[in-house]
PDB file of N, CA and C in Angstrom:
ATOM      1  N   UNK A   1       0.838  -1.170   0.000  1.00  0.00           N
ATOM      2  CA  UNK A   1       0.000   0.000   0.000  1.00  0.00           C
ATOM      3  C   UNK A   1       0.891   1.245   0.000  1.00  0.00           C
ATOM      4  N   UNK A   2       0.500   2.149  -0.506  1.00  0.00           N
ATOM      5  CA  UNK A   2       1.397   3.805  -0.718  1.00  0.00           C
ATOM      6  C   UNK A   2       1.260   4.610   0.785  1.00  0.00           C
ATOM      7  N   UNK A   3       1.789   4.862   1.062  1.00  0.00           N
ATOM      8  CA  UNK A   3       2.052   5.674   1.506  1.00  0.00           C
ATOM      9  C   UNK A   3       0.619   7.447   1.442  1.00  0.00           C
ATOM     10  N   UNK A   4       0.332   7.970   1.941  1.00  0.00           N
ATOM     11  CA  UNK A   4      -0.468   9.239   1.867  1.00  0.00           C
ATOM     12  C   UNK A   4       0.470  10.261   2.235  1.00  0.00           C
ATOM     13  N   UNK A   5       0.639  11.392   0.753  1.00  0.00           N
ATOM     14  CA  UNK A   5       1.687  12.049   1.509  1.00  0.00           C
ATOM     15  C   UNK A   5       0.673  13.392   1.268  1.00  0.00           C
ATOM     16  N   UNK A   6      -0.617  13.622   0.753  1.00  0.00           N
ATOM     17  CA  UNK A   6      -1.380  14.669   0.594  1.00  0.00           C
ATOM     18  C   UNK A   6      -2.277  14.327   0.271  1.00  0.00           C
ATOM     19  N   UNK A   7      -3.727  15.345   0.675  1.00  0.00           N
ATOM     20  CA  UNK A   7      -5.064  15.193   0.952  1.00  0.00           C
ATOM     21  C   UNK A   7      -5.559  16.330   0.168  1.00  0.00           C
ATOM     22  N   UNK A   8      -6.082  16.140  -0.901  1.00  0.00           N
ATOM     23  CA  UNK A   8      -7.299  16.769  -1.815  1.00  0.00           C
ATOM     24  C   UNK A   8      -8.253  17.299  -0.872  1.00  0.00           C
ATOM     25  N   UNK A   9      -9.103  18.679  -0.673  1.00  0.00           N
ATOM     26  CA  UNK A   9     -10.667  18.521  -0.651  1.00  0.00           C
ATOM     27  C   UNK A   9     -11.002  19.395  -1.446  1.00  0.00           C
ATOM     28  N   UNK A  10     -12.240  19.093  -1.825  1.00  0.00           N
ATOM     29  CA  UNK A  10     -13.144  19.916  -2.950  1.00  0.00           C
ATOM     30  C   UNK A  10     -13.836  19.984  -2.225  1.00  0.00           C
ATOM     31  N   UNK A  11     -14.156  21.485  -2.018  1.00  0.00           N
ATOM     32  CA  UNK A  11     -15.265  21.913  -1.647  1.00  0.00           C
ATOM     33  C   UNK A  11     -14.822  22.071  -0.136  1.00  0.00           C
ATOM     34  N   UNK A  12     -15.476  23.487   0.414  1.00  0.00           N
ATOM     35  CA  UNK A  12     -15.322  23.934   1.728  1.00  0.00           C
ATOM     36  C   UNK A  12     -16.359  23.764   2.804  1.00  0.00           C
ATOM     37  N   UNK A  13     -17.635  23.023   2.301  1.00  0.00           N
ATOM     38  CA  UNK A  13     -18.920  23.484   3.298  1.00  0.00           C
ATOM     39  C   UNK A  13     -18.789  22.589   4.735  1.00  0.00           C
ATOM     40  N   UNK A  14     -19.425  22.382   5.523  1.00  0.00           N
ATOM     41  CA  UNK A  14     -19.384  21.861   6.746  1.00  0.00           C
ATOM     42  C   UNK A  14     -18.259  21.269   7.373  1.00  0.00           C
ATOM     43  N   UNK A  15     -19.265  19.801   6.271  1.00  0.00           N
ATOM     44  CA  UNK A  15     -17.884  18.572   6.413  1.00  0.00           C
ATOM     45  C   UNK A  15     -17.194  18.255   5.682  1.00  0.00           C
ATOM     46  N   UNK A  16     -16.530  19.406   4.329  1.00  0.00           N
ATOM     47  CA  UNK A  16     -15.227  19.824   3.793  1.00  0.00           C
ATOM     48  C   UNK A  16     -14.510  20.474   4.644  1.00  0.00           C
ATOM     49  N   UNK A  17     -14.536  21.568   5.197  1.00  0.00           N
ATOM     50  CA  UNK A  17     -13.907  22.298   6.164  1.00  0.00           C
ATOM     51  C   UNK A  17     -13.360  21.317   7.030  1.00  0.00           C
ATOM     52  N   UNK A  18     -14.482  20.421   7.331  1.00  0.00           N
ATOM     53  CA  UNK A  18     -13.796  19.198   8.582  1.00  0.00           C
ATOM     54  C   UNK A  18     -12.860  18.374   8.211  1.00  0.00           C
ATOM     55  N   UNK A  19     -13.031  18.012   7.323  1.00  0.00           N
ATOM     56  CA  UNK A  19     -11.865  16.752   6.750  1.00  0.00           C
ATOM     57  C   UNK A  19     -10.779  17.667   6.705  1.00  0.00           C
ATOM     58  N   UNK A  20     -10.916  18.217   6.043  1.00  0.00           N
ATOM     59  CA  UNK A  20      -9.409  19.474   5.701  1.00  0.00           C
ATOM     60  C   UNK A  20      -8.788  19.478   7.026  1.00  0.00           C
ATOM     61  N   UNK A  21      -9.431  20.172   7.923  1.00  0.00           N
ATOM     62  CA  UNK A  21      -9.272  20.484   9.194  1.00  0.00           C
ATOM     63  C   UNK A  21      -8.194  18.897  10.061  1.00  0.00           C
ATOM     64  N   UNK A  22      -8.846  18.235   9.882  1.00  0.00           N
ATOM     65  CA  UNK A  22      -8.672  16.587  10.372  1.00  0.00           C
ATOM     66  C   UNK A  22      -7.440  16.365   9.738  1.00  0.00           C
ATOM     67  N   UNK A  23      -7.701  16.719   8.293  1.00  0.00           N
ATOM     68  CA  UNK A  23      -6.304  16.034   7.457  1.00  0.00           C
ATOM     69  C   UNK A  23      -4.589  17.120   8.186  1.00  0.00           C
ATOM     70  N   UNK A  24      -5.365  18.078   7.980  1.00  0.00           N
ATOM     71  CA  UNK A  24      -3.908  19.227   8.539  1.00  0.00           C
ATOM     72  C   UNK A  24      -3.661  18.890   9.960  1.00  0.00           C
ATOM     73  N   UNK A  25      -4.777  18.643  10.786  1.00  0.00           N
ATOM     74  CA  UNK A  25      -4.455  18.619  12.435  1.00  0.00           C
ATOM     75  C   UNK A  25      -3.088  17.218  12.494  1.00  0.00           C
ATOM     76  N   UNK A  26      -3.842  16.061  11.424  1.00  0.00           N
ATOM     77  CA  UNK A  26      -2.917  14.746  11.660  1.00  0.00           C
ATOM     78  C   UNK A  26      -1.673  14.805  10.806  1.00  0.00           C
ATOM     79  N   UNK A  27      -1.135  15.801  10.597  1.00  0.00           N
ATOM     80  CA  UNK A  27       0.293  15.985   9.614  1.00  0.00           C
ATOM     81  C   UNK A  27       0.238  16.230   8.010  1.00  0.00           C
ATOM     82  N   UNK A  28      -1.061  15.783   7.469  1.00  0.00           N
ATOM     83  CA  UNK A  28      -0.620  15.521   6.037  1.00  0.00           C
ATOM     84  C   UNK A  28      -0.869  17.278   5.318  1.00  0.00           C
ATOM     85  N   UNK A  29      -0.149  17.268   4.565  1.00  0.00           N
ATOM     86  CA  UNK A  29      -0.293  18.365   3.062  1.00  0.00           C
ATOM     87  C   UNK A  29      -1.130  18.598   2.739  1.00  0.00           C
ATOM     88  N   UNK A  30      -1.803  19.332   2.850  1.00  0.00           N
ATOM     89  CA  UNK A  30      -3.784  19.324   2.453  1.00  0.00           C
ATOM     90  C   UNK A  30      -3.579  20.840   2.002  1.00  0.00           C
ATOM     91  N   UNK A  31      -4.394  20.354   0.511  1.00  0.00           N
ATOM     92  CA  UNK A  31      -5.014  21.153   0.163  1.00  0.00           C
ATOM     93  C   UNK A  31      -6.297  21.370  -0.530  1.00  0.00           C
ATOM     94  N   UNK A  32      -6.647  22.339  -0.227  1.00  0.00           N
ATOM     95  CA  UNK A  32      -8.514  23.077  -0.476  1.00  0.00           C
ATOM     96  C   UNK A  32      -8.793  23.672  -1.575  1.00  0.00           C
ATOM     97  N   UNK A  33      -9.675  23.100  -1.896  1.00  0.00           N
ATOM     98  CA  UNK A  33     -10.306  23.930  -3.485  1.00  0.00           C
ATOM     99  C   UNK A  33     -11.866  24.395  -3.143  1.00  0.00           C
ATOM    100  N   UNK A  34     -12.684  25.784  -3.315  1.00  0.00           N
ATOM    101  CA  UNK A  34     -13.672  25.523  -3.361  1.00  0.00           C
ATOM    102  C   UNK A  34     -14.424  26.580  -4.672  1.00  0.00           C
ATOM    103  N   UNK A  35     -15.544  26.463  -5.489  1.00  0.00           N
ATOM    104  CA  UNK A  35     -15.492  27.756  -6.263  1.00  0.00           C
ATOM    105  C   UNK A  35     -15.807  28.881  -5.791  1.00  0.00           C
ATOM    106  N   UNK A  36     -16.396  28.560  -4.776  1.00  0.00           N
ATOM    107  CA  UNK A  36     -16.904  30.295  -4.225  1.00  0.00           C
ATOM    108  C   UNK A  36     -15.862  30.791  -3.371  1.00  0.00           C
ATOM    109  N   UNK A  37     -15.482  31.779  -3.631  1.00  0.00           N
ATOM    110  CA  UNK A  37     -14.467  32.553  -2.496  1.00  0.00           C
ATOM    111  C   UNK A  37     -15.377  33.075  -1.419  1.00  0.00           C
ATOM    112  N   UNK A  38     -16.538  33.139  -0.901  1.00  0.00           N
ATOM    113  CA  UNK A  38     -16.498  33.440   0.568  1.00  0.00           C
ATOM    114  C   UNK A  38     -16.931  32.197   1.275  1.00  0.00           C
ATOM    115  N   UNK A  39     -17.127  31.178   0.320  1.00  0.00           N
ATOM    116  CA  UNK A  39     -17.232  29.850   1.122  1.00  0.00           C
ATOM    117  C   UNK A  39     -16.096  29.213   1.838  1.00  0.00           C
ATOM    118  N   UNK A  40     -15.124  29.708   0.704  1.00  0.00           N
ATOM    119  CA  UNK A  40     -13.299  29.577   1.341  1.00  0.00           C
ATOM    120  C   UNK A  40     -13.076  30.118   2.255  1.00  0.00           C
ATOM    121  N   UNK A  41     -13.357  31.597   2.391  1.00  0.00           N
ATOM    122  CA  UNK A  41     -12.934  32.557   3.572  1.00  0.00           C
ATOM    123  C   UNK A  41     -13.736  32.521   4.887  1.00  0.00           C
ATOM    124  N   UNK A  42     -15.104  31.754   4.942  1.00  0.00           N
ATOM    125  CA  UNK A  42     -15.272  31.546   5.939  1.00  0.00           C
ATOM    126  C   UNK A  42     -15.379  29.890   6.616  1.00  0.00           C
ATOM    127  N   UNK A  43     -14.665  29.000   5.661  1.00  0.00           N
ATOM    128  CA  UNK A  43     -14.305  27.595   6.187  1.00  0.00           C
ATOM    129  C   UNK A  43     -12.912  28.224   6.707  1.00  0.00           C
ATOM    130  N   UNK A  44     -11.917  29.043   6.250  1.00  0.00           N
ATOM    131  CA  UNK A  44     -10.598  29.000   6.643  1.00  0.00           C
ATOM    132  C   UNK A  44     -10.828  30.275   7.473  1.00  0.00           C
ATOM    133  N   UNK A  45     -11.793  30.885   8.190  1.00  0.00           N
ATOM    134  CA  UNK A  45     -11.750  31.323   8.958  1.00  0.00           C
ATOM    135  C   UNK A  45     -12.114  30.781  10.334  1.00  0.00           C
ATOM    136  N   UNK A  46     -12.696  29.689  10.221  1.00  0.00           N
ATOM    137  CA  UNK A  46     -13.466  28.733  11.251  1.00  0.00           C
ATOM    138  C   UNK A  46     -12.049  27.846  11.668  1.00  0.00           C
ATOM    139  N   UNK A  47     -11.508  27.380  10.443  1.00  0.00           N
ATOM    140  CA  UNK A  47     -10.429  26.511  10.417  1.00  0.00           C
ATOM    141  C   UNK A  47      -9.266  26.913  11.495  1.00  0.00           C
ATOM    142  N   UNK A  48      -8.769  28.432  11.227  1.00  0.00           N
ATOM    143  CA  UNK A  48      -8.153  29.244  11.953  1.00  0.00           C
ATOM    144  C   UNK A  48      -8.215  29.736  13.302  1.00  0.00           C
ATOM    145  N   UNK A  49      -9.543  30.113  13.725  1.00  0.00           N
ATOM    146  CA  UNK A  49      -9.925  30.088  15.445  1.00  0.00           C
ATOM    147  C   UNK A  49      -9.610  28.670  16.131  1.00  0.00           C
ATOM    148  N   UNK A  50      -9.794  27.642  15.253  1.00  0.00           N
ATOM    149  CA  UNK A  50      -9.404  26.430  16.383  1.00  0.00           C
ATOM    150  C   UNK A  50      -7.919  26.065  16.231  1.00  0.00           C
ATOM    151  N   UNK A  51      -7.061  27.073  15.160  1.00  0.00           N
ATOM    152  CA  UNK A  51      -5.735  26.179  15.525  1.00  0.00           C
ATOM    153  C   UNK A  51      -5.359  27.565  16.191  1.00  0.00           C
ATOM    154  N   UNK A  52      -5.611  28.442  16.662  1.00  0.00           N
ATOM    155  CA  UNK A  52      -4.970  29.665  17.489  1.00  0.00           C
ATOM    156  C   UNK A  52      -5.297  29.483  19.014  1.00  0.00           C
TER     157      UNK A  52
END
């Protein structure tokens, strides 16, 4: 089996934000795609209060 050295998510809503969130808290390379930019800015603003 391979190895996971990075985590895709599409899409920012709830439980995109969460996985993302999950994937970065446990070490891996994650990165976020979503089309709407204030759907982005307020998953990675949510994202941000819990790692501060």
């Amino acid at each position: 089996m391979t190895d996971i050295k990075r985590v895709g998510v599409l899409g920012c809503g709830l439980m995109g934000s969460g996985i993302a969130q999950v994937a970065a808290m446990a070490g891996y390379d994650t990165v976020v795609r979503d089309v709407a930019q204030p759907i982005w800015d307020k998953a990675r603003g949510g994202i941000e209060k819990i790692w501060t």
